[in-house]
C-alpha atoms as a PDB file:
ATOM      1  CA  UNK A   1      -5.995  -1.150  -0.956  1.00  0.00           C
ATOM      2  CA  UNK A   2      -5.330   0.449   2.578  1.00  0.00           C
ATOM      3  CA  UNK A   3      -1.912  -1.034   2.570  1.00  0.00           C
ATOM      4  CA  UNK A   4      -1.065  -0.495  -0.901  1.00  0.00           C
ATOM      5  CA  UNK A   5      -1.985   3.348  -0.744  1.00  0.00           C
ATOM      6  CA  UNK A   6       0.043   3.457   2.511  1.00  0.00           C
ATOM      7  CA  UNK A   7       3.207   2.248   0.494  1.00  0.00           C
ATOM      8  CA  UNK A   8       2.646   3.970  -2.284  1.00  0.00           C
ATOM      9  CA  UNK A   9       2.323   7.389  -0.327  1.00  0.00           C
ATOM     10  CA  UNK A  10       5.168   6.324   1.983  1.00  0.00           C
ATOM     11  CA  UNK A  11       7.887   5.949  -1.019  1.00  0.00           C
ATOM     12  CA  UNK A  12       6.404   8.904  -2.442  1.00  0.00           C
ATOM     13  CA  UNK A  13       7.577  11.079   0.624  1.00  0.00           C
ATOM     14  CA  UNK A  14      10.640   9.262   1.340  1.00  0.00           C
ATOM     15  CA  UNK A  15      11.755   9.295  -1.981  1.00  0.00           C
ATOM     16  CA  UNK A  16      11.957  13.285  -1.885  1.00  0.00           C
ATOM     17  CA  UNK A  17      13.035  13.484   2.045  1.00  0.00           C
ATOM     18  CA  UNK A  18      15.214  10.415   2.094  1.00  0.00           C
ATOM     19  CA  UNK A  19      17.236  11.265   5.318  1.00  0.00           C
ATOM     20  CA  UNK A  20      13.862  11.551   7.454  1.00  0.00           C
ATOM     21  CA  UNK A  21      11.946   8.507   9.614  1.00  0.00           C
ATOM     22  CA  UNK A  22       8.213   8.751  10.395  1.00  0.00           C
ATOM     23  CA  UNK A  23       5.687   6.105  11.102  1.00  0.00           C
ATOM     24  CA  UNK A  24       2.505   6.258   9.105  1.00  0.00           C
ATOM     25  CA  UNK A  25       0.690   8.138  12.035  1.00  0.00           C
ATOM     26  CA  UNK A  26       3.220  10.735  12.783  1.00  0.00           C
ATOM     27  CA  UNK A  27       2.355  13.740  12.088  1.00  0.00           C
ATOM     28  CA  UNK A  28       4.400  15.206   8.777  1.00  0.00           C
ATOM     29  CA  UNK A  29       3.673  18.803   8.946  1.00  0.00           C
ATOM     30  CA  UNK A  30       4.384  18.485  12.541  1.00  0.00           C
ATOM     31  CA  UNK A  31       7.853  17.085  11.987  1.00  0.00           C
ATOM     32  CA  UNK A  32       9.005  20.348   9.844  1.00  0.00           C
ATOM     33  CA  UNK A  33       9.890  18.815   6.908  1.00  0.00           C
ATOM     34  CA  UNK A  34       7.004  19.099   5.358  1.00  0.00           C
ATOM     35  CA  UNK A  35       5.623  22.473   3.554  1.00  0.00           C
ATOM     36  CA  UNK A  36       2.530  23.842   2.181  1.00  0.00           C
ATOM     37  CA  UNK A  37       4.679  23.655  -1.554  1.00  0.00           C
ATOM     38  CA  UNK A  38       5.235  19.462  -1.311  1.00  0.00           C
ATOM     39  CA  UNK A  39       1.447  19.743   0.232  1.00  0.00           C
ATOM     40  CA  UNK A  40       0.177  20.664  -3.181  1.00  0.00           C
ATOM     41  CA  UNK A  41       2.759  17.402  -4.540  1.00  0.00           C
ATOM     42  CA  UNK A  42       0.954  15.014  -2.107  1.00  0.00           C
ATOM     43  CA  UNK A  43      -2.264  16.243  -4.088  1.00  0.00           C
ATOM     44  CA  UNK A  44      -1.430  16.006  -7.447  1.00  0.00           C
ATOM     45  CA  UNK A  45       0.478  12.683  -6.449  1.00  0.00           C
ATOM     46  CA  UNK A  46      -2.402  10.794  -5.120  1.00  0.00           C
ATOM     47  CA  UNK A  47      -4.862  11.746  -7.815  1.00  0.00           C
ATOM     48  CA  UNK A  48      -2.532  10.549 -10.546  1.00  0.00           C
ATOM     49  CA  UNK A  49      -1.262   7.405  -8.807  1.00  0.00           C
ATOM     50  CA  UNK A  50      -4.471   6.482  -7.635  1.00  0.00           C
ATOM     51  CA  UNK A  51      -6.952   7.561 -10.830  1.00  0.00           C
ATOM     52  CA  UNK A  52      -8.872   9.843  -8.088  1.00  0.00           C
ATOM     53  CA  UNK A  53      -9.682  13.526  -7.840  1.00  0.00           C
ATOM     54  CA  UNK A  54      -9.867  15.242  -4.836  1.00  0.00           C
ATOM     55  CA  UNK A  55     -12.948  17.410  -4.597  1.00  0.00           C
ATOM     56  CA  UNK A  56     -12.502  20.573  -2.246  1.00  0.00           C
ATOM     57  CA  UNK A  57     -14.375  19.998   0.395  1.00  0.00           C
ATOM     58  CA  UNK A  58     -11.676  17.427   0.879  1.00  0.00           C
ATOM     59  CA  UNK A  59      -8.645  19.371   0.139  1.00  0.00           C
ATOM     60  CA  UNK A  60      -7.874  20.445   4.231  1.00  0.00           C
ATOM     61  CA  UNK A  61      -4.631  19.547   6.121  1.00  0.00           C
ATOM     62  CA  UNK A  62      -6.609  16.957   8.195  1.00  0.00           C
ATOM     63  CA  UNK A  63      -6.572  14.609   5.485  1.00  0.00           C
ATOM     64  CA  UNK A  64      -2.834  15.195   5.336  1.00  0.00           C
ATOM     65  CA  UNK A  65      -0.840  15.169   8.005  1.00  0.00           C
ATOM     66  CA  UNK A  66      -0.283  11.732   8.169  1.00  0.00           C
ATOM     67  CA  UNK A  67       0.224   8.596   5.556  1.00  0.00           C
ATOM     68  CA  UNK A  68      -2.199   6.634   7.314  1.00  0.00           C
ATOM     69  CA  UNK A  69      -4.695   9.358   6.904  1.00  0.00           C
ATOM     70  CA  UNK A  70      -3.648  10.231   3.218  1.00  0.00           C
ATOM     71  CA  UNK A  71      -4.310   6.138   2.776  1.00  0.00           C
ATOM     72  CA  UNK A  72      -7.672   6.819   4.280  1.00  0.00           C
ATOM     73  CA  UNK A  73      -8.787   9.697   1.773  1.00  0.00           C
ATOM     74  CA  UNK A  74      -7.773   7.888  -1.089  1.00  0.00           C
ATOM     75  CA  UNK A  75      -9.872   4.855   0.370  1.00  0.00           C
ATOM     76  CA  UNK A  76     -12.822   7.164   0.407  1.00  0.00           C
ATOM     77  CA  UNK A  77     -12.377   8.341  -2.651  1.00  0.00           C
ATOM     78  CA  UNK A  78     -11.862   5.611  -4.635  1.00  0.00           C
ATOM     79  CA  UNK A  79     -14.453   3.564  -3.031  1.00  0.00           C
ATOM     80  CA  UNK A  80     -16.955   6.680  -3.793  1.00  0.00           C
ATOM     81  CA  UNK A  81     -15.857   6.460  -7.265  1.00  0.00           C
ATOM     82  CA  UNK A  82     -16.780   2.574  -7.797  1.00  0.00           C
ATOM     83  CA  UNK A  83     -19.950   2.934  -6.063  1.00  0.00           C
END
């Protein structure tokens, strides 16, 4: 699933900042092209593409500053989900 969320979250972001090249463990918000505004997108995105919701304690920038680490919440929370 790790792999699959990382893709799916990758062409997510790419498809809205095309021009822009980032590994999955750079640092988005740290590049500058991200904003608190496509923040809230990456939200809504991964509970919808991934049949998750996010509960607050969750909902911190840690969890999204990176695709890798986006990947890893939505391992969490699907895995908490199932079991």
């Amino acid at each position: 699933m790790s792999n699959d969320a990382r893709t799916r979250i990758r062409t997510f972001i790419t498809t809205k900042f095309p021009d822009v090249t980032f590994s999955d463990e750079e640092d988005i918000f740290a590049l500058g092209f991200v904003n608190s505004l496509f923040a809230m997108e990456l939200v809504m995105f991964i509970e919808k593409a991934f049949g998750t919701r996010i509960p607050n304690e969750e909902l911190h920038l840690g969890n999204f500053r990176s695709v890798a680490l986006m990947a890893d919440l939505v391992a969490r929370q699907t895995s908490a989900a199932v079991g």
